[in-house]
C-alpha atoms as a PDB file:
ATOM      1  CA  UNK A   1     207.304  47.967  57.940  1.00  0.00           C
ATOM      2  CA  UNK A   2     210.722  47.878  59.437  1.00  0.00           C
ATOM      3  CA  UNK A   3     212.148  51.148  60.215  1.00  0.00           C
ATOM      4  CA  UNK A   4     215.625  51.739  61.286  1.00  0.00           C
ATOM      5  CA  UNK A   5     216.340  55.644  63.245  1.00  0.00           C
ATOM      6  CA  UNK A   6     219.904  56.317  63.521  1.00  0.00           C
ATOM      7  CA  UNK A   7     220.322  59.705  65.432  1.00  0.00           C
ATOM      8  CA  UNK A   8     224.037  60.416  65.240  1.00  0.00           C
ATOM      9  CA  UNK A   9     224.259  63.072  67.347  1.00  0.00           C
ATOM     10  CA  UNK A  10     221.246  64.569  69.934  1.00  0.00           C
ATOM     11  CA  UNK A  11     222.659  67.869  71.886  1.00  0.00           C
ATOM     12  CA  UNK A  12     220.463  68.765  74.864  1.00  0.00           C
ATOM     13  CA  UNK A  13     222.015  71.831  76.395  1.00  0.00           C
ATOM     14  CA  UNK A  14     221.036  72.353  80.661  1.00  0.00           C
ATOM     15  CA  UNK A  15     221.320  68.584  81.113  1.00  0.00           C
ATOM     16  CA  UNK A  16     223.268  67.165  83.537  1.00  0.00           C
ATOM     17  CA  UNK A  17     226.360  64.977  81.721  1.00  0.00           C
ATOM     18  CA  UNK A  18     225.177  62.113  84.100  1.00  0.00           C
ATOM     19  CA  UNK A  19     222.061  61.521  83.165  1.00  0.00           C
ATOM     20  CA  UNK A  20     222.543  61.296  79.344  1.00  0.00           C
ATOM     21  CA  UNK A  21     222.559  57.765  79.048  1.00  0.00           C
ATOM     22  CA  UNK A  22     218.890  57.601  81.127  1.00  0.00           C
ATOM     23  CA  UNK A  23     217.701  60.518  79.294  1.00  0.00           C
ATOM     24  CA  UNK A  24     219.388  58.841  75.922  1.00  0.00           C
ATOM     25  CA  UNK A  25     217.671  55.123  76.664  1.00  0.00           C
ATOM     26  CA  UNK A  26     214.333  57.071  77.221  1.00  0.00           C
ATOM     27  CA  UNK A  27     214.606  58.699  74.007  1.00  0.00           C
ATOM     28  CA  UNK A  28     214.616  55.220  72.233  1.00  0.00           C
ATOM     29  CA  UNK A  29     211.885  53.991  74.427  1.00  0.00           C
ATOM     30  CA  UNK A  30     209.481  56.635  73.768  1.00  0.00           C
ATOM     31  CA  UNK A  31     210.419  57.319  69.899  1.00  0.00           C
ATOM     32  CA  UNK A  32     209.599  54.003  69.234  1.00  0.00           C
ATOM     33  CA  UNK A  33     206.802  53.880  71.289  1.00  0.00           C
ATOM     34  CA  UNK A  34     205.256  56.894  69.219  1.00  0.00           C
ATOM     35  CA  UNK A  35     206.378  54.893  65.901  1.00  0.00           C
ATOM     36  CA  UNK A  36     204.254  51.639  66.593  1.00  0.00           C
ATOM     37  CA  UNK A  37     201.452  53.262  68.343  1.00  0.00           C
ATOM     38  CA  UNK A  38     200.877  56.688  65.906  1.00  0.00           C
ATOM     39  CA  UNK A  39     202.738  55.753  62.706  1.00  0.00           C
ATOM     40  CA  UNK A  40     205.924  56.232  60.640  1.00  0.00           C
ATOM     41  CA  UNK A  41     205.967  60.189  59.991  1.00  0.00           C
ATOM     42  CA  UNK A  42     205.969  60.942  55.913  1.00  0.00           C
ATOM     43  CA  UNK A  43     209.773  62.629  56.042  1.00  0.00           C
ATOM     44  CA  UNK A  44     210.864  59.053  56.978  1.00  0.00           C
ATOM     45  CA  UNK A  45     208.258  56.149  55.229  1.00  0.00           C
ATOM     46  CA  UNK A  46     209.775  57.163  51.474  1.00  0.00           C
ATOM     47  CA  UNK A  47     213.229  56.473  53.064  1.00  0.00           C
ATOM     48  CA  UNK A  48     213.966  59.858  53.755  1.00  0.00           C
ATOM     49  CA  UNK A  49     217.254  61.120  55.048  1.00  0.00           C
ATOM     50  CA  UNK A  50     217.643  64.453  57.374  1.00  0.00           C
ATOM     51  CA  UNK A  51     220.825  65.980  57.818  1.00  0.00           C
ATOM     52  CA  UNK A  52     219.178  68.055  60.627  1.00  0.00           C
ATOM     53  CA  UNK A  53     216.275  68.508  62.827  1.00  0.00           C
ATOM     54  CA  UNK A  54     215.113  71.076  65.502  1.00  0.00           C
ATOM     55  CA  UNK A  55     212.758  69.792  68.355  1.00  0.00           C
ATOM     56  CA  UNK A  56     212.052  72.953  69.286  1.00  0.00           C
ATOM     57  CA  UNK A  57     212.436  74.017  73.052  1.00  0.00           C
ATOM     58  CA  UNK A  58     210.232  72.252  75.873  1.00  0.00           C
ATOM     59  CA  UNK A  59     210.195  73.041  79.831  1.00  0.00           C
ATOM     60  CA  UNK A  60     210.922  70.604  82.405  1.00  0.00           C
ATOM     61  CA  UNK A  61     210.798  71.272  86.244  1.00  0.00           C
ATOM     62  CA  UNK A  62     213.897  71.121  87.821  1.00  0.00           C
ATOM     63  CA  UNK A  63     213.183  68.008  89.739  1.00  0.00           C
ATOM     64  CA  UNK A  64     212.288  66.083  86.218  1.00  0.00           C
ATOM     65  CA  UNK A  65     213.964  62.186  85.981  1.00  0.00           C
ATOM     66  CA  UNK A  66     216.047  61.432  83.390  1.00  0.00           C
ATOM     67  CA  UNK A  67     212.898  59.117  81.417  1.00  0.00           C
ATOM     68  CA  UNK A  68     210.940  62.264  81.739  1.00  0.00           C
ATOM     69  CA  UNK A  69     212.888  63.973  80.025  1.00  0.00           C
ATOM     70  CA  UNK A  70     213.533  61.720  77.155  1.00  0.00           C
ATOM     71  CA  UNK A  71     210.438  60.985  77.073  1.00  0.00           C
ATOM     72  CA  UNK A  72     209.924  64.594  76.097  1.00  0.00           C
ATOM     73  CA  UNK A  73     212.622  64.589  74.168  1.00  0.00           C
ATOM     74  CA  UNK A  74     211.334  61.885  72.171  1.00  0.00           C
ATOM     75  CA  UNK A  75     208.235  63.469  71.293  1.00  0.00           C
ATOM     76  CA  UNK A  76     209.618  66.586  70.183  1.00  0.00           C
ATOM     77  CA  UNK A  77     211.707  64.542  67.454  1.00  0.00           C
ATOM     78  CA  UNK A  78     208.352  62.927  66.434  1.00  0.00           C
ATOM     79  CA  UNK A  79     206.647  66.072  66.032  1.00  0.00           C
ATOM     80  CA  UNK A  80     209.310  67.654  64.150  1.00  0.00           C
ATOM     81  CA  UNK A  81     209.288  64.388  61.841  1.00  0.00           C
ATOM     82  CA  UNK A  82     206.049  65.608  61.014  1.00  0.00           C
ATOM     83  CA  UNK A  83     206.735  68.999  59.497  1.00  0.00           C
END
């Protein structure tokens, strides 16, 4: 199955401005990590299209890299896919 995300717009708020294209690249990495290893979520393997969706809140230490962070960031998205 070919899938194909497009996330038009991903607001992170308490991020630094410099790290969003790390944090941004990590995102990708991870979400389609989760996609090959765990599965296309139902909201998106009938074609679906979301105008919105809430990750939810995570915590990150202050010291967290930029791939940590997307990383989390990623898996956030996937969960909410699966609501």
């Amino acid at each position: 199955m070919n899938v194909h995300l497009q996330i038009e717009e991903l607001i992170l708020h308490g991020f630094a401005p410099a790290d969003r294209q790390r944090i941004g690249a990590a995102v990708e990495e991870e979400l389609t990590r989760l996609l090959v290893e765990q599965g296309v979520p139902p909201t998106l393997a009938t074609g679906g299209l979301l105008a919105r969706l809430d990750g939810g809140s995570f915590s990150v230490s202050a010291t967290a890299k930029p791939q940590q962070i997307g990383r989390q960031v990623a898996q956030a998205i996937y969960k909410g896919l699966g609501r």
